[in-house]
N, C-alpha and C. Protein backbone atom coordinates (compact mmCIF):
# COMPACT_ATOMS: atom_id res chain seq x y z
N UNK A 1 -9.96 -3.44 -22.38
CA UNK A 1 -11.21 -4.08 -22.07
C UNK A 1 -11.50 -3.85 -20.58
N UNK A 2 -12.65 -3.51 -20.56
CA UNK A 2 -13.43 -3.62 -19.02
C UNK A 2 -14.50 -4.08 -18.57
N UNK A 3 -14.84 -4.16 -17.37
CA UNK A 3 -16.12 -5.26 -16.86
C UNK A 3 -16.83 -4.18 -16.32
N UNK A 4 -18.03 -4.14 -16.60
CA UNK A 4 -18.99 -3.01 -16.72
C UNK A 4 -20.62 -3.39 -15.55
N UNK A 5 -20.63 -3.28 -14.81
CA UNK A 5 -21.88 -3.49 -14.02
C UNK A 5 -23.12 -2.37 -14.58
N UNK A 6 -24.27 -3.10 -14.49
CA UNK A 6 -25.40 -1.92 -14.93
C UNK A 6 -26.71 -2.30 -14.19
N UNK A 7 -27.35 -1.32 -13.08
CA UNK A 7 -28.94 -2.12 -12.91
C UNK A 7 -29.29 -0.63 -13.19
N UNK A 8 -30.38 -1.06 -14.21
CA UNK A 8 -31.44 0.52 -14.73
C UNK A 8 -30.26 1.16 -14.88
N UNK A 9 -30.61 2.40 -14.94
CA UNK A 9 -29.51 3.38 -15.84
C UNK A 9 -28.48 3.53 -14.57
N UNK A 10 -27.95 2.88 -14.07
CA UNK A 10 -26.81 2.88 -13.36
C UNK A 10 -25.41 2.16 -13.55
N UNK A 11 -24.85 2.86 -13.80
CA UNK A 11 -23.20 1.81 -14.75
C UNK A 11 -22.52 2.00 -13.45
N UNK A 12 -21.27 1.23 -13.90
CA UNK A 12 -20.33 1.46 -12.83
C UNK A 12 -18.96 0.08 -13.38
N UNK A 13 -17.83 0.95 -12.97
CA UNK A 13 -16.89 -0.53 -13.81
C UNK A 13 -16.54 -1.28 -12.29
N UNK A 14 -16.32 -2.42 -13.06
CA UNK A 14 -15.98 -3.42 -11.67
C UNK A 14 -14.73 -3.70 -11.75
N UNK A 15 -14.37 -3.74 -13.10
CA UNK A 15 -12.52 -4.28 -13.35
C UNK A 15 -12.59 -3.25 -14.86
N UNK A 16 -10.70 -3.37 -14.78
CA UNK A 16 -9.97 -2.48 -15.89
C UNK A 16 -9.09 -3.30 -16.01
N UNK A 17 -8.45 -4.35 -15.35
CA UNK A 17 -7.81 -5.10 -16.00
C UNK A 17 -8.51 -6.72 -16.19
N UNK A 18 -8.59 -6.85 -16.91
CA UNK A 18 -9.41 -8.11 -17.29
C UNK A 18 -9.12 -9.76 -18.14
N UNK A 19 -8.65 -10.50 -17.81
CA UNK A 19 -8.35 -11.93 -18.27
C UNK A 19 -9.24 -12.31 -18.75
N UNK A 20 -9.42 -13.06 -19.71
CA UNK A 20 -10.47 -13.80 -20.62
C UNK A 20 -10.23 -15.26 -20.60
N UNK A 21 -10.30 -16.13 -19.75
CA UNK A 21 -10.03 -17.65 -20.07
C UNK A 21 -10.74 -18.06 -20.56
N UNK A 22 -10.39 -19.11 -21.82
CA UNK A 22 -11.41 -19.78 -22.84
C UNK A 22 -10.85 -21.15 -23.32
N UNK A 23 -9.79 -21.33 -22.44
CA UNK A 23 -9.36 -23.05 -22.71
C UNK A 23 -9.16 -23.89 -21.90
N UNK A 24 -9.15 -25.17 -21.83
CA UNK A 24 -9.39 -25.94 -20.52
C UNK A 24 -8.29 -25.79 -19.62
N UNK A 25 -7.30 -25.59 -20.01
CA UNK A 25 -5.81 -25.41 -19.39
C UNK A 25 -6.33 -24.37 -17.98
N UNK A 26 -6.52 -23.08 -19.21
CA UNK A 26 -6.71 -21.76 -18.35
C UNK A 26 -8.13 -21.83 -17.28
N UNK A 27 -8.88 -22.44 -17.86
CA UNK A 27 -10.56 -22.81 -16.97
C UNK A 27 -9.96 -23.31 -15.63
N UNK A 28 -8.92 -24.87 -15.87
CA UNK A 28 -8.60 -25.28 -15.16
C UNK A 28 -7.99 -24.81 -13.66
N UNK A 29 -7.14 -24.10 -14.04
CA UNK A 29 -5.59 -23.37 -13.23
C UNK A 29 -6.67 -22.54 -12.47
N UNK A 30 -7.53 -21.31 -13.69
CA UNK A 30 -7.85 -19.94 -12.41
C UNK A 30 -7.32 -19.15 -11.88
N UNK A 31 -7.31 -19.07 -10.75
CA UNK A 31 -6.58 -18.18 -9.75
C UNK A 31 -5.78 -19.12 -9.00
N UNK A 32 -5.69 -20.41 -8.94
CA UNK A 32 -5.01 -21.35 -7.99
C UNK A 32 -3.57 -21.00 -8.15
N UNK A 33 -3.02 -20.97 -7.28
CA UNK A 33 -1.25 -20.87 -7.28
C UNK A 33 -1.21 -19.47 -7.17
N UNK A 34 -2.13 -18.05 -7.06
CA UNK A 34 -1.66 -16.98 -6.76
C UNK A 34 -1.88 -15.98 -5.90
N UNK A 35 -0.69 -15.20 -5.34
CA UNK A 35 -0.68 -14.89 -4.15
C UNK A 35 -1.69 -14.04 -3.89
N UNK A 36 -2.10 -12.77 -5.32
CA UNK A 36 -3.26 -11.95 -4.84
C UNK A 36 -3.45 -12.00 -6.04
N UNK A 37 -4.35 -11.12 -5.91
CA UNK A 37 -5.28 -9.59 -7.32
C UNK A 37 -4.96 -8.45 -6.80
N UNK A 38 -4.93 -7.69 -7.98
CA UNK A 38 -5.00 -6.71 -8.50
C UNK A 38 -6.45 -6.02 -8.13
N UNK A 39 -7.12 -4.74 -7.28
CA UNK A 39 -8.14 -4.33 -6.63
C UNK A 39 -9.40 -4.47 -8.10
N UNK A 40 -8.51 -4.42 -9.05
CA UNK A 40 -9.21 -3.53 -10.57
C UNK A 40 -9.51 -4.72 -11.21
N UNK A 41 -9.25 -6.26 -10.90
CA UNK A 41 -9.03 -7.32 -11.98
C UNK A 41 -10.25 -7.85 -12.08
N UNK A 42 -10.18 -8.88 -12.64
CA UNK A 42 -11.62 -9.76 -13.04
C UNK A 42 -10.72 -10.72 -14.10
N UNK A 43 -11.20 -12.34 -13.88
CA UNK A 43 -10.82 -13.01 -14.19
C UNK A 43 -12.07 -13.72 -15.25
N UNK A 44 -12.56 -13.88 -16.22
CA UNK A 44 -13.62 -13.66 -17.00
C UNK A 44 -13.92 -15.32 -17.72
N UNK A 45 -14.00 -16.39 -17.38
CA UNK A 45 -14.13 -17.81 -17.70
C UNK A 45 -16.06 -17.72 -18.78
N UNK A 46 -15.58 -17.79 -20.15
CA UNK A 46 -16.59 -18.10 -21.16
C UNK A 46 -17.05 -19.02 -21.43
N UNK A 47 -18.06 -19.71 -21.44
CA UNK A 47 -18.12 -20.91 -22.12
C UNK A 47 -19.41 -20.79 -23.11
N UNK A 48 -19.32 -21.82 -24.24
CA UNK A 48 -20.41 -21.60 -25.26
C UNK A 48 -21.62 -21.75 -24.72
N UNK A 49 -22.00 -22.47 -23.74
CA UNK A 49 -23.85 -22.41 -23.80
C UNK A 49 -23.66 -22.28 -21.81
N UNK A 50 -24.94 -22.11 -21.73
CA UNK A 50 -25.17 -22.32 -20.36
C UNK A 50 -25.37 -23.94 -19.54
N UNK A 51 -24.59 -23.84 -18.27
CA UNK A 51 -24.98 -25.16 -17.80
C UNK A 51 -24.45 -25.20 -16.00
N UNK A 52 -24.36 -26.14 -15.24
CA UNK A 52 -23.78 -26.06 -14.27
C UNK A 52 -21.97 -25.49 -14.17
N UNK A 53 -22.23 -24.47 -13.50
CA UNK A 53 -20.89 -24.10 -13.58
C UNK A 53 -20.13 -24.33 -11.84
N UNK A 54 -19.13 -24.71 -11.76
CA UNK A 54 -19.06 -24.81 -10.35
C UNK A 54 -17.28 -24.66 -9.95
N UNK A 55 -17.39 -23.40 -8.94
CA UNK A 55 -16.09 -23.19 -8.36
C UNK A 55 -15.85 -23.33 -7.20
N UNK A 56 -14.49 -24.13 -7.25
CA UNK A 56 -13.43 -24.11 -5.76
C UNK A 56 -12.64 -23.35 -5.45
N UNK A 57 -12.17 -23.68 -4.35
CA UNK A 57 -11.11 -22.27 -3.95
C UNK A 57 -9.65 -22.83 -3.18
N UNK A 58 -9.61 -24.24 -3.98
CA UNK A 58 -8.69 -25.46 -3.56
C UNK A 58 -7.34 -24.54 -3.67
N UNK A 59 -6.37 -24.31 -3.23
CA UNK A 59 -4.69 -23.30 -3.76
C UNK A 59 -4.91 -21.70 -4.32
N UNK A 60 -6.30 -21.38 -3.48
CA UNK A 60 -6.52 -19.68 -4.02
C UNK A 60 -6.09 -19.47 -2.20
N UNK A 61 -5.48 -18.65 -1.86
CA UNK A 61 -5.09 -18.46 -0.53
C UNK A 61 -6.15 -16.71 -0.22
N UNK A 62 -6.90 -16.62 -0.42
CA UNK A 62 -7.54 -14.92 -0.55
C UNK A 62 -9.20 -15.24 -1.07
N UNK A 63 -9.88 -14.43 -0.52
CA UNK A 63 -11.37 -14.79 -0.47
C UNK A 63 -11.64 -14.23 -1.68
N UNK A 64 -12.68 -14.06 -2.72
CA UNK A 64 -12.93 -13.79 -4.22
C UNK A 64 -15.03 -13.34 -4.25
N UNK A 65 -14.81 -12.51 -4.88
CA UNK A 65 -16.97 -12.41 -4.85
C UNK A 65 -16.75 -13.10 -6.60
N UNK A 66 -18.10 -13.87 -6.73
CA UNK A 66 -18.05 -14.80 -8.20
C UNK A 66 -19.12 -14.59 -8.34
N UNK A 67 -19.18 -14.17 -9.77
CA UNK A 67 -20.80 -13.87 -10.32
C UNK A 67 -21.05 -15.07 -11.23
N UNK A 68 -22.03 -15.52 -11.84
CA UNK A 68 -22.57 -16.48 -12.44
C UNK A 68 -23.43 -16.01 -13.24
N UNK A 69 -23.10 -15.64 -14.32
CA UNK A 69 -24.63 -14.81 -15.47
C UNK A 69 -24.21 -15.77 -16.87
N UNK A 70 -26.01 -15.54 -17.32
CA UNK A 70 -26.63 -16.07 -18.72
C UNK A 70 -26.36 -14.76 -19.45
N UNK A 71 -25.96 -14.90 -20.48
CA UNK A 71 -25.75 -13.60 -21.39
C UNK A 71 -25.24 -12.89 -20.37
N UNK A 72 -25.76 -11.08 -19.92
CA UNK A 72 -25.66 -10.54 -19.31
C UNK A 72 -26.04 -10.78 -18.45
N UNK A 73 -26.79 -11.34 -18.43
CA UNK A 73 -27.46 -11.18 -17.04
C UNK A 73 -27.02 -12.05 -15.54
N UNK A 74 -26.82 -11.32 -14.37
CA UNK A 74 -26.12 -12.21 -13.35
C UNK A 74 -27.21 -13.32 -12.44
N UNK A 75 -27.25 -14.09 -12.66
CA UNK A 75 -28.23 -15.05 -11.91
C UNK A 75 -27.93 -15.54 -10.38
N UNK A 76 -26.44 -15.46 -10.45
CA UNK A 76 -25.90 -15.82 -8.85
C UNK A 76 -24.81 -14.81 -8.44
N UNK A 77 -24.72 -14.27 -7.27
CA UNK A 77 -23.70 -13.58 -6.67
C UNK A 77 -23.17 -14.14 -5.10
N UNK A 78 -21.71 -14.70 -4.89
CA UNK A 78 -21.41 -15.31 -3.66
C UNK A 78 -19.45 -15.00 -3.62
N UNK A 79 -19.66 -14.59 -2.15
CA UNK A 79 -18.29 -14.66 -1.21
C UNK A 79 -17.73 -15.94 -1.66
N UNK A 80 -16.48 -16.43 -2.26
CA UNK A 80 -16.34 -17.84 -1.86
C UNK A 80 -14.67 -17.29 -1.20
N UNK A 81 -14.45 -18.29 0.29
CA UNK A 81 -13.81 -17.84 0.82
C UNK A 81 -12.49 -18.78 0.79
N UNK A 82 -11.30 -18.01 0.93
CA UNK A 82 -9.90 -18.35 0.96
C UNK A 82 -10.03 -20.10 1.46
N UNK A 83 -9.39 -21.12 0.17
CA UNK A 83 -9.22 -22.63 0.32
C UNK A 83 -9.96 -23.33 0.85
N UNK A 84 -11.38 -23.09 1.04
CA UNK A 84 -12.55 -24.24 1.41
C UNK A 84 -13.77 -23.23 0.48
N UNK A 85 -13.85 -22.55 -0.23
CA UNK A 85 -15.12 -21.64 -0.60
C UNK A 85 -15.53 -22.81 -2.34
N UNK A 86 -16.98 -23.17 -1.92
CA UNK A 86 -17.52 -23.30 -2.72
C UNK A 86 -18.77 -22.86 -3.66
N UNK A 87 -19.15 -23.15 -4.91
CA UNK A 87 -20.05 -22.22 -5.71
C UNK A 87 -20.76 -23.13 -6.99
N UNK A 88 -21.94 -23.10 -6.93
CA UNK A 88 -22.43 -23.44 -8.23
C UNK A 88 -23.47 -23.05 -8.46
N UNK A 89 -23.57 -22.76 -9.59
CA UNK A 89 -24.98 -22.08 -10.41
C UNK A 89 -24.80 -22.36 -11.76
N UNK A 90 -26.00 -22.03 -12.62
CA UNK A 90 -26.03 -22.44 -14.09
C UNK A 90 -25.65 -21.04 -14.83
N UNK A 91 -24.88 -21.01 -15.60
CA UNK A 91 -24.36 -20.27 -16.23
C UNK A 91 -23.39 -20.23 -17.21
N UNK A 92 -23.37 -19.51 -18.36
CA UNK A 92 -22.66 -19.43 -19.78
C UNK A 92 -21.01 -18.56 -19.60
N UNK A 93 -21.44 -17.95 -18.50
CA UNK A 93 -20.38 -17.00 -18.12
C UNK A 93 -19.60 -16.77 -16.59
N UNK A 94 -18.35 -16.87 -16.36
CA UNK A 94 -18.62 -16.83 -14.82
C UNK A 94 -17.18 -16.08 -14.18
N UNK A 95 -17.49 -14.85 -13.45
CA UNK A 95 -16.49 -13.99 -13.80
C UNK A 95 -16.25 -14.04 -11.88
N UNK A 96 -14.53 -13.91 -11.68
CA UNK A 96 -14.67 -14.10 -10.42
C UNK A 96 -13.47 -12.21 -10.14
N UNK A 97 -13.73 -11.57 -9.07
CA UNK A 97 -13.38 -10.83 -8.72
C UNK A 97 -12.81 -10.72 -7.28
N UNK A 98 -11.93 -9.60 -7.08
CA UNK A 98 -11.72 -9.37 -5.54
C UNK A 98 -12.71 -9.33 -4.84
N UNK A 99 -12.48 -9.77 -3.68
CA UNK A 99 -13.64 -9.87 -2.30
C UNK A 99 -13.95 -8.47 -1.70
N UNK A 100 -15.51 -8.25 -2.15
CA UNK A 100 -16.18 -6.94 -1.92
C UNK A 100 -16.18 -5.82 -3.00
N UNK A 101 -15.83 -6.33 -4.12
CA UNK A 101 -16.01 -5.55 -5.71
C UNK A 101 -17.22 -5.53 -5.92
N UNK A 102 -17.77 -6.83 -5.62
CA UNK A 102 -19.29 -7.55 -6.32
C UNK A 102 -20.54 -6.83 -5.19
N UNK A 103 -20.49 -6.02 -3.97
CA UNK A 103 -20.74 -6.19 -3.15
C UNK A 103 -22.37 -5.05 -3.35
N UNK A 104 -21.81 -4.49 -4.43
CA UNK A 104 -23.19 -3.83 -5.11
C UNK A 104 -24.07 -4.71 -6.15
N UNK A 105 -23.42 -6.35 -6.59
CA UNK A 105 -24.16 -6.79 -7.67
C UNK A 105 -25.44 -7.90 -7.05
N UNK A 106 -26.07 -7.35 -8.10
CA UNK A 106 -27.47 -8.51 -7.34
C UNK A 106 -27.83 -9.16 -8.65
N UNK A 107 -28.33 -10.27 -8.16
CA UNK A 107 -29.76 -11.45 -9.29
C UNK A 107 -30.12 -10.01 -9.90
N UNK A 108 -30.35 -10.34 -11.77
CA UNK A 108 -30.92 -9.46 -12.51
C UNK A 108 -30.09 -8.16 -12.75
N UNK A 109 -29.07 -7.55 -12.17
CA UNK A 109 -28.20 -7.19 -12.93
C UNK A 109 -27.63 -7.53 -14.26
N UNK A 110 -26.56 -6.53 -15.13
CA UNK A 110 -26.38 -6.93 -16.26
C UNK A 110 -24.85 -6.60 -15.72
N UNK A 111 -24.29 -7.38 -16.48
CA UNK A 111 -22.38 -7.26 -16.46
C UNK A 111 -22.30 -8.15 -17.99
N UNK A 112 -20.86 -6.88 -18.22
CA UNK A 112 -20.78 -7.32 -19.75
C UNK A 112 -19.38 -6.61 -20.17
N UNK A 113 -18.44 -6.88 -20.61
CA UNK A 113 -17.26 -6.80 -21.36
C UNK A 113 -17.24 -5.68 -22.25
N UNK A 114 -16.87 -4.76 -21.93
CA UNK A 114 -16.68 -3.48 -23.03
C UNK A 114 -15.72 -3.65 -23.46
N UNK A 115 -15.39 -3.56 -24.70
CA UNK A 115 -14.26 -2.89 -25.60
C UNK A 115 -13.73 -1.67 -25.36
N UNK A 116 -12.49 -1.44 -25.27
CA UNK A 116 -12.14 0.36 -25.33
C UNK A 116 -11.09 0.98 -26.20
């Protein structure tokens, strides 16, 4: 599985290795307690409908870019920085990456989970 960026006919992958959290345990934890990432990762938090979604960066020791998208589509893009970085936007989906992966993604982009 990979995380796929697209504006107009322009693709590009953002991650190749990819986590899928989908339970409160895993929502919960995150990235807290670890030392880095992986340049290629993406950490991929689903939830069934859209709504306020909101991240800390309380025991992440390393700065992270976090996208915030409805379906595909990305509605918020933000730096949140090493143990004080905060984030909220409304969203169904909310995928957080290494700091400066995201650095091509804008509002109205599409990002979306390929199969391979």
């Amino acid at each position: 599985m990979r995380l796929e960026h697209r504006r107009g006919e322009e693709r590009a992958t953002l991650a190749t290795d990819v986590d899928v959290v989908d339970t409160f345990l895993s929502r919960a934890r995150g990235l807290m307690f670890r030392r880095s990432i992986p340049d290629d990762y993406a950490m991929v938090f689903e939830f069934g409908e859209a709504d306020d979604r909101d991240l800390h960066m309380v025991f992440v020791p390393f700065d992270i870019d976090a996208l915030w998208l409805v379906g595909d589509e990305v509605v918020k893009v933000k730096r949140l920085r090493a143990w004080r970085g905060l984030g909220v936007a409304t969203a169904d989906t909310v995928v957080e990456l290494p700091a400066g992966t995201a650095d091509d993604v804008e509002p109205g982009d599409t990002v979306r989970l390929v199969e391979e």
